[in-house]
Protein backbone atom coordinates (compact mmCIF):
# COMPACT_ATOMS: atom_id res chain seq x y z
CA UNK A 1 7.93 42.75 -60.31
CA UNK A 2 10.90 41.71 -61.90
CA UNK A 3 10.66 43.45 -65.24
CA UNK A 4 9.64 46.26 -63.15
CA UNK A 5 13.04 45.76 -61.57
CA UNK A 6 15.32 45.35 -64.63
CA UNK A 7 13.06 48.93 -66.36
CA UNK A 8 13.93 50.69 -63.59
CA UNK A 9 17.66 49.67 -63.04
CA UNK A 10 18.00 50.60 -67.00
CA UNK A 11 16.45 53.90 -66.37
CA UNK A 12 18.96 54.37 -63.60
CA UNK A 13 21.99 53.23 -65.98
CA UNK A 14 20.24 55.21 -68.73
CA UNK A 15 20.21 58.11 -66.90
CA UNK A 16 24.24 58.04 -65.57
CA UNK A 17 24.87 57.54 -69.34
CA UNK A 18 23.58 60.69 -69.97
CA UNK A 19 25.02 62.25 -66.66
CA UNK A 20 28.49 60.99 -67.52
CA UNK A 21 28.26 61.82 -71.02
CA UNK A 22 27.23 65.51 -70.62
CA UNK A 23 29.03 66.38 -68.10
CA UNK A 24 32.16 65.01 -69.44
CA UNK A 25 31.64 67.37 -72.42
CA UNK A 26 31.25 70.43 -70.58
CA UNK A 27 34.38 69.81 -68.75
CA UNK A 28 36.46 68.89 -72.08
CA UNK A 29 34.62 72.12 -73.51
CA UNK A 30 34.67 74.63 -70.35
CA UNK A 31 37.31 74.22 -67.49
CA UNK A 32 40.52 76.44 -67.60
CA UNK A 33 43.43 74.53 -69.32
CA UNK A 34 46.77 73.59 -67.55
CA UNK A 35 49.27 71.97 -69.97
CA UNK A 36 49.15 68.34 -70.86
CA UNK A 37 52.12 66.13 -70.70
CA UNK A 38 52.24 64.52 -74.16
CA UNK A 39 55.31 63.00 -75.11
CA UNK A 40 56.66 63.74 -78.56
CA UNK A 41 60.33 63.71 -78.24
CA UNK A 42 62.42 60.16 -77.41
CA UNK A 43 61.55 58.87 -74.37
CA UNK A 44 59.17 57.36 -72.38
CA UNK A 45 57.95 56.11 -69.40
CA UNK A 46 56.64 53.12 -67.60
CA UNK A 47 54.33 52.62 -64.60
CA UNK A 48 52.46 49.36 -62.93
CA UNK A 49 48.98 49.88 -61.92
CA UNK A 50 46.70 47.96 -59.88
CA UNK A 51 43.23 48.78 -57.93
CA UNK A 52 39.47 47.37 -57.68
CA UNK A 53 37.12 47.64 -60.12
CA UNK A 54 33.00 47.41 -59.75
CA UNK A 55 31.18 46.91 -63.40
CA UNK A 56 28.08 46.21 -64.75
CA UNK A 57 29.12 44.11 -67.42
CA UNK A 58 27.47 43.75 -70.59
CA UNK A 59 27.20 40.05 -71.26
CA UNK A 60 24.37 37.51 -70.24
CA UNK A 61 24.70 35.59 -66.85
CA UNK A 62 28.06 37.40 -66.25
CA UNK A 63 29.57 36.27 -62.81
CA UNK A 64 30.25 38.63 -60.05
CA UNK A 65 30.60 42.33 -61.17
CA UNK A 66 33.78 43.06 -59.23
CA UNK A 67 37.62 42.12 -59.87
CA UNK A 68 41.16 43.06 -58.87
CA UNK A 69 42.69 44.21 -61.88
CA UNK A 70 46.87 44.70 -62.52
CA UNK A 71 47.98 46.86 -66.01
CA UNK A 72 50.98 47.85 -67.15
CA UNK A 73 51.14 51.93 -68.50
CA UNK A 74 53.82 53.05 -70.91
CA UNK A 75 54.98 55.20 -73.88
CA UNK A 76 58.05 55.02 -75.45
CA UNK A 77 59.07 56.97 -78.56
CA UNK A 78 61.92 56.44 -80.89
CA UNK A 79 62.87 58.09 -83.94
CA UNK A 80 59.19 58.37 -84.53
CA UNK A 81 58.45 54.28 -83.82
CA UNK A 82 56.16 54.08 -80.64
CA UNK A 83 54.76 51.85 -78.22
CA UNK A 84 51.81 53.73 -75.91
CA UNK A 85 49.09 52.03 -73.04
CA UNK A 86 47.99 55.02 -71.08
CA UNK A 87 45.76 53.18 -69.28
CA UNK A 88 41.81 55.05 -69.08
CA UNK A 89 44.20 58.54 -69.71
CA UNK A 90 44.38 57.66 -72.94
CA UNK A 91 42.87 59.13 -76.01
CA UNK A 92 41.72 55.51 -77.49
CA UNK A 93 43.36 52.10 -76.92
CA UNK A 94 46.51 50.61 -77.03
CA UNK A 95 49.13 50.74 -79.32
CA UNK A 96 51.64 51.29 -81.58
CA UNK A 97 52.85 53.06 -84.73
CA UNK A 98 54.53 55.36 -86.45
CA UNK A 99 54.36 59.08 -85.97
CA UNK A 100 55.09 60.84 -89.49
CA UNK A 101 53.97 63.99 -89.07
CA UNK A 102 53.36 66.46 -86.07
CA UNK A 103 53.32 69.81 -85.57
CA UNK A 104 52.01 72.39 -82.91
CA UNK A 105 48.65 72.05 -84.14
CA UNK A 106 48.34 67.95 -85.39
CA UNK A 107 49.73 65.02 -85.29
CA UNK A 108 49.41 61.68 -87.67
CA UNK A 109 50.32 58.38 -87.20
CA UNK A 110 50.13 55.01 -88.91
CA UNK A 111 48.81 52.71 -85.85
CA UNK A 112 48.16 49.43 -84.60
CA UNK A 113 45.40 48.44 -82.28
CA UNK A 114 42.57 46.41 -81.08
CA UNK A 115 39.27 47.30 -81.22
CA UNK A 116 37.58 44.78 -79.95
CA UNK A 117 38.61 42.26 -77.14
CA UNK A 118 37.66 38.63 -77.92
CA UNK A 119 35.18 36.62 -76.11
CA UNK A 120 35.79 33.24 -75.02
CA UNK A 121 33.34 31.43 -72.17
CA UNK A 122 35.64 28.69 -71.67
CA UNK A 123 38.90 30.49 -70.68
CA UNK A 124 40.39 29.11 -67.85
CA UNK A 125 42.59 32.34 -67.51
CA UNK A 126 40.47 34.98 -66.64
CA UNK A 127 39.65 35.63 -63.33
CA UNK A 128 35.85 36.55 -62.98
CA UNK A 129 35.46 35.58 -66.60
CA UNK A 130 32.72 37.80 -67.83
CA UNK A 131 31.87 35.25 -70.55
CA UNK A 132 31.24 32.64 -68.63
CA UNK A 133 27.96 32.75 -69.29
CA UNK A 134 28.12 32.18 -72.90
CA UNK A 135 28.72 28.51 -73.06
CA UNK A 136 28.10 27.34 -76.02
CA UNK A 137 29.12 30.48 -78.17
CA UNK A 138 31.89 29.90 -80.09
CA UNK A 139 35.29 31.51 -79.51
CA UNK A 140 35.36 35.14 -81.59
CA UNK A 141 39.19 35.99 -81.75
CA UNK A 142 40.21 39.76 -80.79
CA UNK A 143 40.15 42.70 -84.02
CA UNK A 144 43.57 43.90 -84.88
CA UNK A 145 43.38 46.73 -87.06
CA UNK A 146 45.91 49.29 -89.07
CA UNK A 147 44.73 52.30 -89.60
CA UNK A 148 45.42 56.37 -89.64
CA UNK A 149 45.36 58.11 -86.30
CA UNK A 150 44.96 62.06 -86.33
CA UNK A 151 45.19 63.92 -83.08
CA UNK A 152 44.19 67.93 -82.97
CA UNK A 153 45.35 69.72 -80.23
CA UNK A 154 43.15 72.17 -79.84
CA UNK A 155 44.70 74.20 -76.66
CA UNK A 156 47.60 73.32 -74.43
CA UNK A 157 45.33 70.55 -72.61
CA UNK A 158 42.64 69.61 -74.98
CA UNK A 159 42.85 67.21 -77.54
CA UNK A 160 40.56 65.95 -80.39
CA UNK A 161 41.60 62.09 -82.15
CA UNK A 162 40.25 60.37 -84.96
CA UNK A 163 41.24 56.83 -86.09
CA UNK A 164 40.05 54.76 -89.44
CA UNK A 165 40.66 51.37 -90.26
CA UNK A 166 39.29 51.21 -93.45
CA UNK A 167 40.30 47.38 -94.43
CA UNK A 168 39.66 44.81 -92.06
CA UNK A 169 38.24 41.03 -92.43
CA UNK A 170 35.15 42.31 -90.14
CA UNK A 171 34.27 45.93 -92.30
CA UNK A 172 35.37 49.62 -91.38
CA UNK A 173 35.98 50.86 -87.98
CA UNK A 174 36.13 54.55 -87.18
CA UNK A 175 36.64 56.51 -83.80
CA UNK A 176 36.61 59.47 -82.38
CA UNK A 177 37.96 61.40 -79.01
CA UNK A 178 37.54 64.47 -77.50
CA UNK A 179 39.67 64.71 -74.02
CA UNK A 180 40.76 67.21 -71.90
CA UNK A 181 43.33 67.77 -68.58
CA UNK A 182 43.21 70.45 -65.38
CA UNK A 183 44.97 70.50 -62.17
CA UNK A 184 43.31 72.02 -59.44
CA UNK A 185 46.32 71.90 -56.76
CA UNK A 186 47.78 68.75 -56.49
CA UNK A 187 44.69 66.72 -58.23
CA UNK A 188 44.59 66.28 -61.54
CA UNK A 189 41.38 65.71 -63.16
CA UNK A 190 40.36 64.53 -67.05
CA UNK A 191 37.49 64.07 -68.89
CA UNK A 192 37.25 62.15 -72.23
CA UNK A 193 33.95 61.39 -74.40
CA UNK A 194 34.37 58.61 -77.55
CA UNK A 195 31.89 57.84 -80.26
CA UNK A 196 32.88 54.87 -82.22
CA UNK A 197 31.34 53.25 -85.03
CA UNK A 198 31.63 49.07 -85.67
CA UNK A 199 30.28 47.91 -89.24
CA UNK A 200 27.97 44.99 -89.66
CA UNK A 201 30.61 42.62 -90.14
CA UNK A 202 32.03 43.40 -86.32
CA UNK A 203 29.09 43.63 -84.12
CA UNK A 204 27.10 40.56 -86.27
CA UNK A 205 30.70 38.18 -85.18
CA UNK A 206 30.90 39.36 -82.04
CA UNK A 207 27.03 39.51 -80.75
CA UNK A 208 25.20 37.57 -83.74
CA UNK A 209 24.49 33.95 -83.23
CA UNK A 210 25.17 32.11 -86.13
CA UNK A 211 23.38 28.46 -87.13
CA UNK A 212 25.74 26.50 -85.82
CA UNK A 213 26.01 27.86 -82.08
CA UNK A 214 22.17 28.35 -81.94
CA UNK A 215 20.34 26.76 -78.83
CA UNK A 216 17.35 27.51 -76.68
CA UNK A 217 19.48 29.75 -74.60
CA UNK A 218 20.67 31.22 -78.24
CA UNK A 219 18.41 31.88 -80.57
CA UNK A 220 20.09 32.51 -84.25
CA UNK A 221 20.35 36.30 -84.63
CA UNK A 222 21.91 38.61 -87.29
CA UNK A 223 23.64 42.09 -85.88
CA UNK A 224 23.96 44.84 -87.61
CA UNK A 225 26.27 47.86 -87.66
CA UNK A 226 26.15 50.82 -85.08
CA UNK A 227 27.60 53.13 -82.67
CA UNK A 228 28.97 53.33 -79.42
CA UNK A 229 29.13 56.13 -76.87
CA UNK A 230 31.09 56.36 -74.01
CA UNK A 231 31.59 59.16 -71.10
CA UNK A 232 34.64 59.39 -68.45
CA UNK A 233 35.68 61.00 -65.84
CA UNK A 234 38.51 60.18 -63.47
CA UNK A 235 41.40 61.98 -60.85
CA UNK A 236 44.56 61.39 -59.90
CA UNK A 237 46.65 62.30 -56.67
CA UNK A 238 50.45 61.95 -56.17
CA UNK A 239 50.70 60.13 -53.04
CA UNK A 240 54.39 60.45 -53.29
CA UNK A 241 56.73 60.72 -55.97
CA UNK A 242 56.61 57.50 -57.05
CA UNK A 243 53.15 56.74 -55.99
CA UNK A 244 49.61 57.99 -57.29
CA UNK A 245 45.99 57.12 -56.15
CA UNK A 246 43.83 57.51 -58.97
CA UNK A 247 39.57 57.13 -59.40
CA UNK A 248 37.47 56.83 -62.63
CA UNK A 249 34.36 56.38 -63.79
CA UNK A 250 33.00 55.44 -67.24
CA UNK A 251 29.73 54.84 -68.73
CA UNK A 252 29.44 52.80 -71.99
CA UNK A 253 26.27 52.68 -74.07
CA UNK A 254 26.26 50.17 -77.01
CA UNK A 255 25.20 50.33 -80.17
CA UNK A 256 21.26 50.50 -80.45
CA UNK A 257 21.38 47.50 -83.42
CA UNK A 258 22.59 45.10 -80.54
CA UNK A 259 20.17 45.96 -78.04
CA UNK A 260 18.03 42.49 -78.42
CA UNK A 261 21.33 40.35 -79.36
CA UNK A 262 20.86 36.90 -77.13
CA UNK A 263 24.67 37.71 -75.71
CA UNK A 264 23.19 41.11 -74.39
CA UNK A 265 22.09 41.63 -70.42
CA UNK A 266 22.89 45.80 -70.66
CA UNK A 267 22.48 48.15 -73.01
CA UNK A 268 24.66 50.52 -70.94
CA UNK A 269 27.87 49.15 -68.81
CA UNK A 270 29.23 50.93 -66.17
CA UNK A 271 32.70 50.56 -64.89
CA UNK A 272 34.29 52.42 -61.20
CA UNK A 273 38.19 51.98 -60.10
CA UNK A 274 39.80 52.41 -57.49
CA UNK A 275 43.70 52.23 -58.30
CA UNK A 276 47.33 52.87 -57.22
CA UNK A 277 49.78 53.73 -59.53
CA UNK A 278 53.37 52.86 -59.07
CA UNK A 279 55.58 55.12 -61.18
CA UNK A 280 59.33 52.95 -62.22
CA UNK A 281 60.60 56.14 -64.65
């Protein structure tokens, strides 16, 4: 009864993968356009955000799949230097860079980010600590990578970005995102789809379990390289005009070459929020 259980919850996450994923596409490829704010002059602005969030997270024995969550969302550009964390807006993660060439059509920057979050079970400062049941796994630090980031814009609300990071202690990382934007009165909706690919140096430090960490709970296991999918879909509503309610929903489906990693509960992890955004300038 209870692998009957965990099948059919996987068929169920299985099949909102696919539901997110597809339908996610067809917006980015077939709702009418409405210009996108993307800032590319001097500027910037800077917003706190804060809401509820209800996940099915990824990790063995994870503690309760809910949490209050607090972020901070900016972008500031100067003389093409820039600092950007759009929050689940944004085309990839958080960052910054340099911006040395952009045009109508593209854009290219030299940027900074992380592509992987580390994973500690025995932090003490993370609320709801989703590796908390990885005791005994050692600490894996977070992946800071430079690489190139290319953005195509392909209409006046659609976007396509790639990023490499070619050199890197853990092998090549590559990404790509294909977004989109449309208001439909006073909502504003997005969609954004990602495929990124980890070599075998990432995913076998962050889900292999190497000799020295191996238990019962553990076994020793090698990971290999592989891709990762994601699908999102989210609205926001200005409450006022310093205040906006927004709602999202993503769908993440891991690489295939982790699926039987002892660190591993869900091959696909789902994440909804509920948030209010408080706009400063």
């Amino acid at each position: 009864m209870k692998n009957l259980s965990a099948s059919s919850t996987s068929k169920v996450l299985r099949t909102l993968f696919n539901y997110s994923l597809t339908l996610s596409l067809l917006l980015c490829l077939s709702i009418p356009a409405h210009a996108e704010d993307e800032l590319t002059d001097d500027g910037g602005f800077l917003e706190f955000n804060f809401g509820y969030s209800v996940f099915n997270s990824r990790f063995v024995d994870a503690p309760d799949n809910d949490s209050l969550f607090l972020n901070l969302h900016l972008n500031f550009r100067w003389n093409g230097f820039f600092i950007e964390n759009k929050g689940d807006k944004g085309l990839g993660k958080a960052g910054a860079g340099y911006n040395f060439y952009n045009n109508q059509d593209w854009s290219f920057d030299a940027y900074i980010t992380e592509i992987h979050d580390e994973i500690d079970p025995n932090s003490d400062y993370i609320i709801g600590n989703v590796h908390a049941g990885l005791i005994g796994i050692e600490f894996r630090d977070s992946d800071q990578r430079l690489g190139l980031r290319a953005t195509r814009y392909l209409n006046s609300s659609t976007a396509l970005r790639f990023f490499i990071a070619p050199i890197g202690s853990h092998g090549v990382y590559a990404g790509a995102w294909l977004g989109r934007t449309w208001q439909h009165k006073n909502f504003n909706f997005y969609a954004i789809s990602s495929l990124q690919y980890h070599a075998t140096k990432t995913l076998d430090y962050y889900y292999g379990v190497h000799p020295q960490e191996s238990s019962d709970k553990f076994p020793q296991y090698q990971a290999s390289g592989g891709i990762t999918l994601t699908g999102e879909m989210g609205v926001t509503y200005p409450l006022s005009k310093d205040w906006i309610i927004e709602s999202s929903f993503k769908v993440t489906r891991l690489p295939s070459s982790i699926y039987h990693s002892p660190l591993i509960d869900n091959k696909v992890e789902p994440v909804a929020k509920l948030s209010l955004t408080y706009v400063l300038f």
